[in-house]
C-alpha atoms as a PDB file:
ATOM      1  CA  UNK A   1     -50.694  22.263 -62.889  1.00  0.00           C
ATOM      2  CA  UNK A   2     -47.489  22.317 -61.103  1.00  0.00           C
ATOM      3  CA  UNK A   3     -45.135  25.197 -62.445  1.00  0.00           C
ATOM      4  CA  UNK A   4     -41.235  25.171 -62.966  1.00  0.00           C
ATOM      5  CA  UNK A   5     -40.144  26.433 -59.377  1.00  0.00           C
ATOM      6  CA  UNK A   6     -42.338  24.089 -57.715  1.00  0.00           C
ATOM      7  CA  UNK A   7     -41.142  20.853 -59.460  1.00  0.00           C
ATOM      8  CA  UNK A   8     -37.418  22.070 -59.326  1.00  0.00           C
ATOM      9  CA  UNK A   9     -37.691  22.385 -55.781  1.00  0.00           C
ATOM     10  CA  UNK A  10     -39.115  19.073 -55.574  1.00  0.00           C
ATOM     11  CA  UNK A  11     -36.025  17.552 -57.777  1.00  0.00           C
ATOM     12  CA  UNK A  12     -33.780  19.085 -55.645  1.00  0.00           C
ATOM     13  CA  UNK A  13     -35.265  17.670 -52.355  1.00  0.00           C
ATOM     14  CA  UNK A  14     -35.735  14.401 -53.619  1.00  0.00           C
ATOM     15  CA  UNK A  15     -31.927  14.574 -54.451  1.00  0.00           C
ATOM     16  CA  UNK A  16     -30.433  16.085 -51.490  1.00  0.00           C
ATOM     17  CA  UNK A  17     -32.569  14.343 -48.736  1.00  0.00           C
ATOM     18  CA  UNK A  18     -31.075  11.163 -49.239  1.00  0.00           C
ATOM     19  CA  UNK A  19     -27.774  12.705 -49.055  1.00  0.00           C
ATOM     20  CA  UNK A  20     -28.850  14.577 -46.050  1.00  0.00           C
ATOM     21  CA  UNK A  21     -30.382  11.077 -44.466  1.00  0.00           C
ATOM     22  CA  UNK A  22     -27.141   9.663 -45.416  1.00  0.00           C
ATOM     23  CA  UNK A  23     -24.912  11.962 -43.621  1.00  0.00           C
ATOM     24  CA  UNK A  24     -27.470  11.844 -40.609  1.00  0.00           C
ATOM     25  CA  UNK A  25     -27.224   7.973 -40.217  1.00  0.00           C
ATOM     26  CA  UNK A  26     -23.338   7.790 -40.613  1.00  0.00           C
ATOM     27  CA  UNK A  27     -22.831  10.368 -37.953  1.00  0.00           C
ATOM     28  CA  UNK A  28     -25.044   8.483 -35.776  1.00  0.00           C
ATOM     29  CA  UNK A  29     -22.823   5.656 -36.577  1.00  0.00           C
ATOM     30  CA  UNK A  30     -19.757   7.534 -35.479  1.00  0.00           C
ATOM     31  CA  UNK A  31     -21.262   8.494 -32.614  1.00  0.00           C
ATOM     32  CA  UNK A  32     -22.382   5.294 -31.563  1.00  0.00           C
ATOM     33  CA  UNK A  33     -18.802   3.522 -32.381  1.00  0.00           C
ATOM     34  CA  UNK A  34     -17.364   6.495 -30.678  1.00  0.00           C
ATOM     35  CA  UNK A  35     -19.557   5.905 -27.378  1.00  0.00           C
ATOM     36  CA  UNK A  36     -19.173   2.042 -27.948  1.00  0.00           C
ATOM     37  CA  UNK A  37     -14.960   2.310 -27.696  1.00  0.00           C
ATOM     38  CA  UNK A  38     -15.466   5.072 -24.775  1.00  0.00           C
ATOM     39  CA  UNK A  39     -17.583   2.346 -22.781  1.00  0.00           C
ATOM     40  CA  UNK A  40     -15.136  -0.137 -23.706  1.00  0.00           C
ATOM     41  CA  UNK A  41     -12.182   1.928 -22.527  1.00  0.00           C
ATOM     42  CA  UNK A  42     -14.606   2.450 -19.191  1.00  0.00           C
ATOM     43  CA  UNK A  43     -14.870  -1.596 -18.252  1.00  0.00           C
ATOM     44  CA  UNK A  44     -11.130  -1.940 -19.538  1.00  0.00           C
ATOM     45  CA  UNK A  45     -10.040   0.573 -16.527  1.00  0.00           C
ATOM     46  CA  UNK A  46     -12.756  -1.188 -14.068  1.00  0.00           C
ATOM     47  CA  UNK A  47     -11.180  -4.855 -15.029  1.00  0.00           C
ATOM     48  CA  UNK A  48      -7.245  -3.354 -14.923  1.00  0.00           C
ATOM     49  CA  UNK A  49      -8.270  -1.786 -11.265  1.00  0.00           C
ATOM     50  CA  UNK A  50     -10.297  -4.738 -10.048  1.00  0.00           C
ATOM     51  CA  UNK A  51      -7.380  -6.933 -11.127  1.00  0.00           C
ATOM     52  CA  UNK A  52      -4.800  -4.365  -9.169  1.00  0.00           C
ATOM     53  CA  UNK A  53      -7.000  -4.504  -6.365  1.00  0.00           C
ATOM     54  CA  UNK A  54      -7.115  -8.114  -6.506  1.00  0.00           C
ATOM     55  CA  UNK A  55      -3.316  -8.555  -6.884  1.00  0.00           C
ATOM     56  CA  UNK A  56      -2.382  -6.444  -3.846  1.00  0.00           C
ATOM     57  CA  UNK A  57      -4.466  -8.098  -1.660  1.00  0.00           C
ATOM     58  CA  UNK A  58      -2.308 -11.454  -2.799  1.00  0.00           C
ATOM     59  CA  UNK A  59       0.786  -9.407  -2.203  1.00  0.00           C
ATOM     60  CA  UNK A  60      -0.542  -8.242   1.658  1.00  0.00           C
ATOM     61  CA  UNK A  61      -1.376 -12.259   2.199  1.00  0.00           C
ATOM     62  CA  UNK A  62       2.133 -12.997   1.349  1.00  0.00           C
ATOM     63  CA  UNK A  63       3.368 -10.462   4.211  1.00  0.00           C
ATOM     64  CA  UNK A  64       0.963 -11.490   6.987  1.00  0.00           C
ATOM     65  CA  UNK A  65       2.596 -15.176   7.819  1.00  0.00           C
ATOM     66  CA  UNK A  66       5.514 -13.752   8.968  1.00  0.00           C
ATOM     67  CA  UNK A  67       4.592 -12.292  11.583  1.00  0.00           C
ATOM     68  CA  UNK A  68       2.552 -15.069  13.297  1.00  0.00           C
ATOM     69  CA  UNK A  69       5.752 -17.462  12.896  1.00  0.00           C
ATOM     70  CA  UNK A  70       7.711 -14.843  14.654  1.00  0.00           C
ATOM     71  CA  UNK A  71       5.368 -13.877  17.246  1.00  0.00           C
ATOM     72  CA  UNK A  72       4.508 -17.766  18.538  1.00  0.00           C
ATOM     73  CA  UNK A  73       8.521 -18.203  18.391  1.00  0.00           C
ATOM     74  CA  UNK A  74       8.389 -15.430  20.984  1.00  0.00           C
ATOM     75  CA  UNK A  75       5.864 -16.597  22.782  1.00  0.00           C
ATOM     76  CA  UNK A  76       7.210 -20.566  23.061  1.00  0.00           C
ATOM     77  CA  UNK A  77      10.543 -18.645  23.942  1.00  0.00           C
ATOM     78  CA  UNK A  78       8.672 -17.137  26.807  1.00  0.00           C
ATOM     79  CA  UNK A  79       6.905 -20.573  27.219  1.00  0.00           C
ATOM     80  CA  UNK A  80      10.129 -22.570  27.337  1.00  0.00           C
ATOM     81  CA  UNK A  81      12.272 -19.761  30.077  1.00  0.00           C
ATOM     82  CA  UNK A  82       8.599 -20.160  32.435  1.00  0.00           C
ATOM     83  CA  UNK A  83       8.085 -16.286  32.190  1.00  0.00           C
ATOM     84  CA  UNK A  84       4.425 -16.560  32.745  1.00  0.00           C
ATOM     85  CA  UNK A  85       3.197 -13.267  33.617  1.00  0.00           C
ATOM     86  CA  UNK A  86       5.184 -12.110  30.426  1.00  0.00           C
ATOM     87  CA  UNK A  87       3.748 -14.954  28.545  1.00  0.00           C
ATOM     88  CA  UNK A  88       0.395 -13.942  29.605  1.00  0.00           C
ATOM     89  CA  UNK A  89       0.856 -10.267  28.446  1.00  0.00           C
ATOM     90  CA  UNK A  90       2.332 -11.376  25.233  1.00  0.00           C
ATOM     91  CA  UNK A  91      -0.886 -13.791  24.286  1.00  0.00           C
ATOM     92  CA  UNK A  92      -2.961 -11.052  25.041  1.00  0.00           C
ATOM     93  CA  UNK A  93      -1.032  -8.452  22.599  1.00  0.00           C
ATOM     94  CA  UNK A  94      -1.011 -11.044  20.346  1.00  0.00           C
ATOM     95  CA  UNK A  95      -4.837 -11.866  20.874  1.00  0.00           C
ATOM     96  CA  UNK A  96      -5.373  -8.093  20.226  1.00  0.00           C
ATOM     97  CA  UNK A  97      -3.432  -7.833  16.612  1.00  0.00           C
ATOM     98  CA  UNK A  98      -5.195 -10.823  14.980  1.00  0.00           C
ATOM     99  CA  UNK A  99      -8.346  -9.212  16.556  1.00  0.00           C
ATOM    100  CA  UNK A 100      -7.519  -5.927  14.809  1.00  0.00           C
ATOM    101  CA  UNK A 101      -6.200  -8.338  11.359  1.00  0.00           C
ATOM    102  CA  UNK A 102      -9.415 -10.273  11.244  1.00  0.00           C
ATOM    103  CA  UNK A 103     -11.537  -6.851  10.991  1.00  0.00           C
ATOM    104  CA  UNK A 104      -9.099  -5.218   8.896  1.00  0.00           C
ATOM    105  CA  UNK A 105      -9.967  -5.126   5.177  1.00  0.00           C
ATOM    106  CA  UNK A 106      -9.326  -1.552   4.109  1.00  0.00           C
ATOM    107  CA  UNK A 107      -6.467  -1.178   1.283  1.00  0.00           C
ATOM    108  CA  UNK A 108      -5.579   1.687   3.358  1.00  0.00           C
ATOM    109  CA  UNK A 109      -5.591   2.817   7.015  1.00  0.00           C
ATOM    110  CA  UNK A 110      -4.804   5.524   9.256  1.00  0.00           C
ATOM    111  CA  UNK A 111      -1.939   6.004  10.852  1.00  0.00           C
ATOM    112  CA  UNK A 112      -3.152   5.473  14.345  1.00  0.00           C
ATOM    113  CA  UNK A 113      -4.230   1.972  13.443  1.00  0.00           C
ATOM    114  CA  UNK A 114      -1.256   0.707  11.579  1.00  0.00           C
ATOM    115  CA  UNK A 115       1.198   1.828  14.513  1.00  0.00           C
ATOM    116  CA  UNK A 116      -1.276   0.017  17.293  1.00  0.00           C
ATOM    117  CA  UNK A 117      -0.951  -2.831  15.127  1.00  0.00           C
ATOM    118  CA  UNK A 118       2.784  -2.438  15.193  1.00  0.00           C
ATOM    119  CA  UNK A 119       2.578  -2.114  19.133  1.00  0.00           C
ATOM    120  CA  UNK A 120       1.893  -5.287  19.399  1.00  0.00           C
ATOM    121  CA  UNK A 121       4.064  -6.746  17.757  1.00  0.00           C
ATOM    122  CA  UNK A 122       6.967  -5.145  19.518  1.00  0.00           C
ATOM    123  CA  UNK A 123       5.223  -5.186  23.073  1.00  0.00           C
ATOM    124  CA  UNK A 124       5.822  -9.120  22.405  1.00  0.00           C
ATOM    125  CA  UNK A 125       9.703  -7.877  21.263  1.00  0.00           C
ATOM    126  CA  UNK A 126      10.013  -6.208  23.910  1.00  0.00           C
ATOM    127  CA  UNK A 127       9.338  -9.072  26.393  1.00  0.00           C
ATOM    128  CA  UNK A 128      12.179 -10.902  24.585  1.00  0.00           C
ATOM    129  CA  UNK A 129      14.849  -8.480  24.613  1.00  0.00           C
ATOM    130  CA  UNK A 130      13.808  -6.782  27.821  1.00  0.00           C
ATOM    131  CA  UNK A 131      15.838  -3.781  28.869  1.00  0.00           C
ATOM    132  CA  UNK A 132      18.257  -4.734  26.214  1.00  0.00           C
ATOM    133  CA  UNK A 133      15.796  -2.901  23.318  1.00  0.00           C
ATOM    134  CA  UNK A 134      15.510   0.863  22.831  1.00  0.00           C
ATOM    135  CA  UNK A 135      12.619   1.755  20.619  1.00  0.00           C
ATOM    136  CA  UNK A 136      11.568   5.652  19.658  1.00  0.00           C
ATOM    137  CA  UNK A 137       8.822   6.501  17.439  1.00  0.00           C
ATOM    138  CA  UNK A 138       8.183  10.073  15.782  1.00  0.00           C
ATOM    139  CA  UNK A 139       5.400  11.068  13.727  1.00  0.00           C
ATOM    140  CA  UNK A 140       4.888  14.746  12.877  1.00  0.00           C
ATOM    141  CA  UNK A 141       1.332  16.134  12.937  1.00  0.00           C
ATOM    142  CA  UNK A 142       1.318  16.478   9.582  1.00  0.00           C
ATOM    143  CA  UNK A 143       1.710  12.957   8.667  1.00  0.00           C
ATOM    144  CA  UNK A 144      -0.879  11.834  11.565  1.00  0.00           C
ATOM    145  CA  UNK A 145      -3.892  12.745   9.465  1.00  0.00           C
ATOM    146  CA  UNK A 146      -2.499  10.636   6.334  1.00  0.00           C
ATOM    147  CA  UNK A 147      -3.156   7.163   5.303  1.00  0.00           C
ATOM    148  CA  UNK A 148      -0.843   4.102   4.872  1.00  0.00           C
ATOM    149  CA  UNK A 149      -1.192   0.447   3.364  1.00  0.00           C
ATOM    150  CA  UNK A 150      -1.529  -1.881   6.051  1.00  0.00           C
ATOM    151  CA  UNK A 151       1.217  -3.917   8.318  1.00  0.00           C
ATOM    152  CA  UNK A 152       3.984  -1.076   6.172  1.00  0.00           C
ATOM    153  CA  UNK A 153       5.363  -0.248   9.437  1.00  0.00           C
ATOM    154  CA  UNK A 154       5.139  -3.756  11.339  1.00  0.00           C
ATOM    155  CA  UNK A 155       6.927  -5.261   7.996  1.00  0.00           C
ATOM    156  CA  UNK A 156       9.829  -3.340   8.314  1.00  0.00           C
ATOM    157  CA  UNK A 157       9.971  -3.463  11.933  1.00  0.00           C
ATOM    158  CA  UNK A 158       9.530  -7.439  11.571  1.00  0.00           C
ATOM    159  CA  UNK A 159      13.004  -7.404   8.880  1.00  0.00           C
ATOM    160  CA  UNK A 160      15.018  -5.062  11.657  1.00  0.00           C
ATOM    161  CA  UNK A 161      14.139  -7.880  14.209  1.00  0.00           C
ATOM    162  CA  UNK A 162      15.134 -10.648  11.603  1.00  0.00           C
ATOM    163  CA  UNK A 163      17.959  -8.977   9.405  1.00  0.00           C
ATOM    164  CA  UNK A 164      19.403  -6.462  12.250  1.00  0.00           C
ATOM    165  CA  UNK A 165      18.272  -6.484  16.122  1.00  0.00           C
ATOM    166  CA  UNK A 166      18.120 -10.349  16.343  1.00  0.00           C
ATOM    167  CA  UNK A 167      21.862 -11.072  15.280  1.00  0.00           C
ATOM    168  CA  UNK A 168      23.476  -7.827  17.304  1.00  0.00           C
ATOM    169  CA  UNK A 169      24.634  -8.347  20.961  1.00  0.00           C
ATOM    170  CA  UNK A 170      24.330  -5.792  23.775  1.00  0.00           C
ATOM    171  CA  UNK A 171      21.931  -2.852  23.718  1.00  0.00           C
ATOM    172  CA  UNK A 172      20.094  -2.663  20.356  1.00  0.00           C
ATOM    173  CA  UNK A 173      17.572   0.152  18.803  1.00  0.00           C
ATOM    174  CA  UNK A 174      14.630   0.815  16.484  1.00  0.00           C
ATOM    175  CA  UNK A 175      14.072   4.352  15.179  1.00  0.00           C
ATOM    176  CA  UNK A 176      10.702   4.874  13.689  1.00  0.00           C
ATOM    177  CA  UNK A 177      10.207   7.832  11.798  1.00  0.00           C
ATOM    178  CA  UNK A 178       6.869   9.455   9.759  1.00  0.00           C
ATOM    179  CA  UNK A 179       6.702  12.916   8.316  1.00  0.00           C
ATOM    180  CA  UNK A 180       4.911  14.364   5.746  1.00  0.00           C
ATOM    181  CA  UNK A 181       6.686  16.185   2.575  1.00  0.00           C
ATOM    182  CA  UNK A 182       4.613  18.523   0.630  1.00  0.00           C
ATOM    183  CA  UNK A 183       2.112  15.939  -1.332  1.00  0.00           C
ATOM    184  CA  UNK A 184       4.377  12.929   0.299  1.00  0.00           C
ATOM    185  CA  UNK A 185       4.734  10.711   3.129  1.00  0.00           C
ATOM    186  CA  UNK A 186       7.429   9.448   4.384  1.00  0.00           C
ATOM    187  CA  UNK A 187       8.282   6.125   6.550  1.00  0.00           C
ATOM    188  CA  UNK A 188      11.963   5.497   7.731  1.00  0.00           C
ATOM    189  CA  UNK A 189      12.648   2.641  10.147  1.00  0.00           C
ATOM    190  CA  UNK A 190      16.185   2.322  11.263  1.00  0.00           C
ATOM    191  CA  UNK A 191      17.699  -0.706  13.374  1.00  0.00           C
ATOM    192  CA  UNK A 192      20.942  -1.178  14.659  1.00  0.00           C
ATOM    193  CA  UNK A 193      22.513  -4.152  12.564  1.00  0.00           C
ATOM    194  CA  UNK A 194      25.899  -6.569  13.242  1.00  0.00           C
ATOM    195  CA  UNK A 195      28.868  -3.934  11.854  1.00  0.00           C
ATOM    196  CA  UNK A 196      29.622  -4.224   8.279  1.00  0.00           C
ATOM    197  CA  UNK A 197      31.864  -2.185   6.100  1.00  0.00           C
ATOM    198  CA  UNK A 198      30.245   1.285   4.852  1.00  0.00           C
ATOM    199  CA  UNK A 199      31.318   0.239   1.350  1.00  0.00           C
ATOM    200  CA  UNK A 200      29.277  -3.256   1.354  1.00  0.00           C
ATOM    201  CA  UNK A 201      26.551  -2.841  -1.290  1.00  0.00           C
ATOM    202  CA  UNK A 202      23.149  -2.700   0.010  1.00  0.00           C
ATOM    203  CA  UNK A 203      20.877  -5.989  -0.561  1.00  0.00           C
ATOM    204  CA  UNK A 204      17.002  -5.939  -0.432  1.00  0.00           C
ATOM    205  CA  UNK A 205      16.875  -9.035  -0.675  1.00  0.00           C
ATOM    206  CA  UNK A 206      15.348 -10.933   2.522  1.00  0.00           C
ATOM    207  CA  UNK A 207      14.002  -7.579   3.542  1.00  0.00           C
ATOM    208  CA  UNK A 208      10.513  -7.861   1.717  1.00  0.00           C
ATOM    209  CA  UNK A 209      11.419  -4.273  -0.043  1.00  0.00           C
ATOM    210  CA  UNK A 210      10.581  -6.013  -3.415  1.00  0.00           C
ATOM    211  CA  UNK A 211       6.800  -6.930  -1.834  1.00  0.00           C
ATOM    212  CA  UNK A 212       6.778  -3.405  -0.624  1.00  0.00           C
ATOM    213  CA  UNK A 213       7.478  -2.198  -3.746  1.00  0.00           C
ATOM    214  CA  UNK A 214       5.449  -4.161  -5.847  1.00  0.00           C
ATOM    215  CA  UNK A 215       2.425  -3.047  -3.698  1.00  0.00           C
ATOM    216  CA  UNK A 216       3.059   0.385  -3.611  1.00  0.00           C
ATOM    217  CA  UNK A 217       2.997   0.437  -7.441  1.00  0.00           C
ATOM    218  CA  UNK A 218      -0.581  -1.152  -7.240  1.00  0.00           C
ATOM    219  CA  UNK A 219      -1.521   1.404  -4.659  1.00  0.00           C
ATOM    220  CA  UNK A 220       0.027   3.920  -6.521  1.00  0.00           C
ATOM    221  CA  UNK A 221       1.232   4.365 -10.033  1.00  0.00           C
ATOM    222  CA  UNK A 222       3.380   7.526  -9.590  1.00  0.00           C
ATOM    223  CA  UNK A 223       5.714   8.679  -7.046  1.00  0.00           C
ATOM    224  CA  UNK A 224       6.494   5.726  -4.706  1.00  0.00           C
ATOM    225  CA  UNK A 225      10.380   4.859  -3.856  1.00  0.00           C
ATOM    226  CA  UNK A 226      11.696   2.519  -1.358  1.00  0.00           C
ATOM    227  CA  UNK A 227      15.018   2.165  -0.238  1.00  0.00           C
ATOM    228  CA  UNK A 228      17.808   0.552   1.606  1.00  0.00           C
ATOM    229  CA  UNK A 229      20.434   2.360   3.286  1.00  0.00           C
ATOM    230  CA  UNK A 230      23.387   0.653   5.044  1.00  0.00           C
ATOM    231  CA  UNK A 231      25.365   2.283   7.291  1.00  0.00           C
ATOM    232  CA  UNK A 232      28.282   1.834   9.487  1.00  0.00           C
ATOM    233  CA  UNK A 233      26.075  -0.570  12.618  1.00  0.00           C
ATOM    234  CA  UNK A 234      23.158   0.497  11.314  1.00  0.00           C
ATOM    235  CA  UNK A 235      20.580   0.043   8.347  1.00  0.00           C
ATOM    236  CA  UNK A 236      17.671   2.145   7.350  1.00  0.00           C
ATOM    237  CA  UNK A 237      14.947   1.210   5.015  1.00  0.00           C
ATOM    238  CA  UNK A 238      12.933   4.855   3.488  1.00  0.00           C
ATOM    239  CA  UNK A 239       9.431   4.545   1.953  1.00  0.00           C
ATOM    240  CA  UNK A 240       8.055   7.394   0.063  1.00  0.00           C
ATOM    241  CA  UNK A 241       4.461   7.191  -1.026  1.00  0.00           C
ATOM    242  CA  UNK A 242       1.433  10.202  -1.797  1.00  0.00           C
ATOM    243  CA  UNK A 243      -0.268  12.006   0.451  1.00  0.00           C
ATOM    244  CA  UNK A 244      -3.770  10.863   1.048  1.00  0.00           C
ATOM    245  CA  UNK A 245      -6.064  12.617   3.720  1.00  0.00           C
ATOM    246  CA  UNK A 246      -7.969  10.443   6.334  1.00  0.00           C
ATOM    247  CA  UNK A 247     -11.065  10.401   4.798  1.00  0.00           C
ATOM    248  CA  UNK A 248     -10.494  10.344   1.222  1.00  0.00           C
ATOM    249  CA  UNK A 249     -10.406   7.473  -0.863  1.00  0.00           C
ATOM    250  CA  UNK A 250      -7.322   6.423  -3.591  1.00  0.00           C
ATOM    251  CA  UNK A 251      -8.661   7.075  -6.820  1.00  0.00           C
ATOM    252  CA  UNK A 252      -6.702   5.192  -8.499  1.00  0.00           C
ATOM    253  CA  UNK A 253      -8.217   1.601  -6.642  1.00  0.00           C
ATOM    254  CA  UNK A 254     -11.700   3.470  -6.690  1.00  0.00           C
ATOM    255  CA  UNK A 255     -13.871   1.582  -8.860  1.00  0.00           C
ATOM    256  CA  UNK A 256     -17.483   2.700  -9.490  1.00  0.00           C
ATOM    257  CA  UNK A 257     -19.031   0.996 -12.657  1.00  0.00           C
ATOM    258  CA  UNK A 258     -22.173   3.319 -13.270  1.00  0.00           C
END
């Protein structure tokens, strides 16, 4: 015969177990929706990085063109004056950069490669303007070890050549400048551009500083700037971006679904 305690107790489980199971099973499904929207969140980030990824590779096929147009208008220049020993050296720089371009598929590269790539594009400059065209590079050995997006420097050396050095007579010059700034890099290309008053607003436009911009910001979400300064017979363009390492990857385009 079962006594008192013994059924009470079994009242009092067969009341609070279900309770019990039900608290169990809706904290499982808490946890579950809770892992569900984390997971979501996850793939969201993938996708919104993927498509970042995706757009500034767009933005770095828009840039590219340019410079081919400009470099075979050098090289028929060189074509059309007979200058074939100089036309020779300028197809082979320019044999050499679409070498390096057709390998090239990092969102980021050193330094070292970037201003090779740049070399030959003003090796074939410098056939063209001859002893007219001063150019002076400086990068500090801080900023050697860093990373930049590719064809930065040889698209703002392309707009002097276009906006500045190509419509000034008489000796011109190119000041390339890269130094590193705590946690930031720092690119400033100068030309010498057709004299303007001081007071003139600057314009980015036809410089490509709207591209550079835009692809920056996909690089990078924080701490990017790029600017125009105009001077009196001279223009500057200053591009501030983070400090990566070589040998570390951006984490903000690094993707890794598991």
């Amino acid at each position: 015969m079962i006594s008192f305690q013994t059924f009470t107790i079994f009242i009092l489980l067969a009341v609070v177990a279900p309770i019990i199971g039900a608290i169990t099973i809706l904290f499982i499904i808490l946890f579950e929706r809770k892992l569900a929207i984390v997971e979501q969140r996850h793939v969201q980030e993938i996708l919104e990085q993927e498509l970042h990824h995706t757009q500034y590779l767009q933005l770095n096929q828009q840039i590219q063109p340019h410079f081919l147009f400009n470099s075979l208008n050098a090289i028929l220049s060189l074509a059309r004056l007979q200058r074939i020993s100089e036309l020779i050296n300028a197809l082979e720089h320019f044999s050499a950069f679409l070498k390096g371009k057709h390998q090239q598929q990092a969102t980021l590269l050193t330094i070292e490669d970037e201003l090779s790539y740049t070399q030959h594009y003003l090796a074939i400059q410098q056939l063209r303007f001859g002893s007219r065209l001063h150019v002076e590079m400086e990068c500090s050995d801080e900023a050697v070890c860093g990373l930049i997006p590719p064809f930065l420097i040889q698209t703002l050396v392309e707009n002097s050549f276009k906006h500045g050095l190509e419509q000034t007579r008489g000796h011109v010059q190119l000041h390339i400048r890269m130094k590193r700034e705590d946690e930031q890099m720092i690119l400033q290309v100068s030309n010498t551009s057709p004299k303007v008053a001081v007071s003139t607003p600057p314009s980015p436009s036809g410089y490509g500083l709207e591209n550079i911009q835009r692809r920056l910001q996909l690089l990078f979400p924080e701490n990017t700037t790029v600017k125009l300064v105009r001077g009196e017979g001279e223009v500057s363009v200053i591009v501030c971006w983070p400090f990566i390492r070589e040998g570390e990857k951006n984490p903000w385009l690094e993707v890794n679904p598991s």
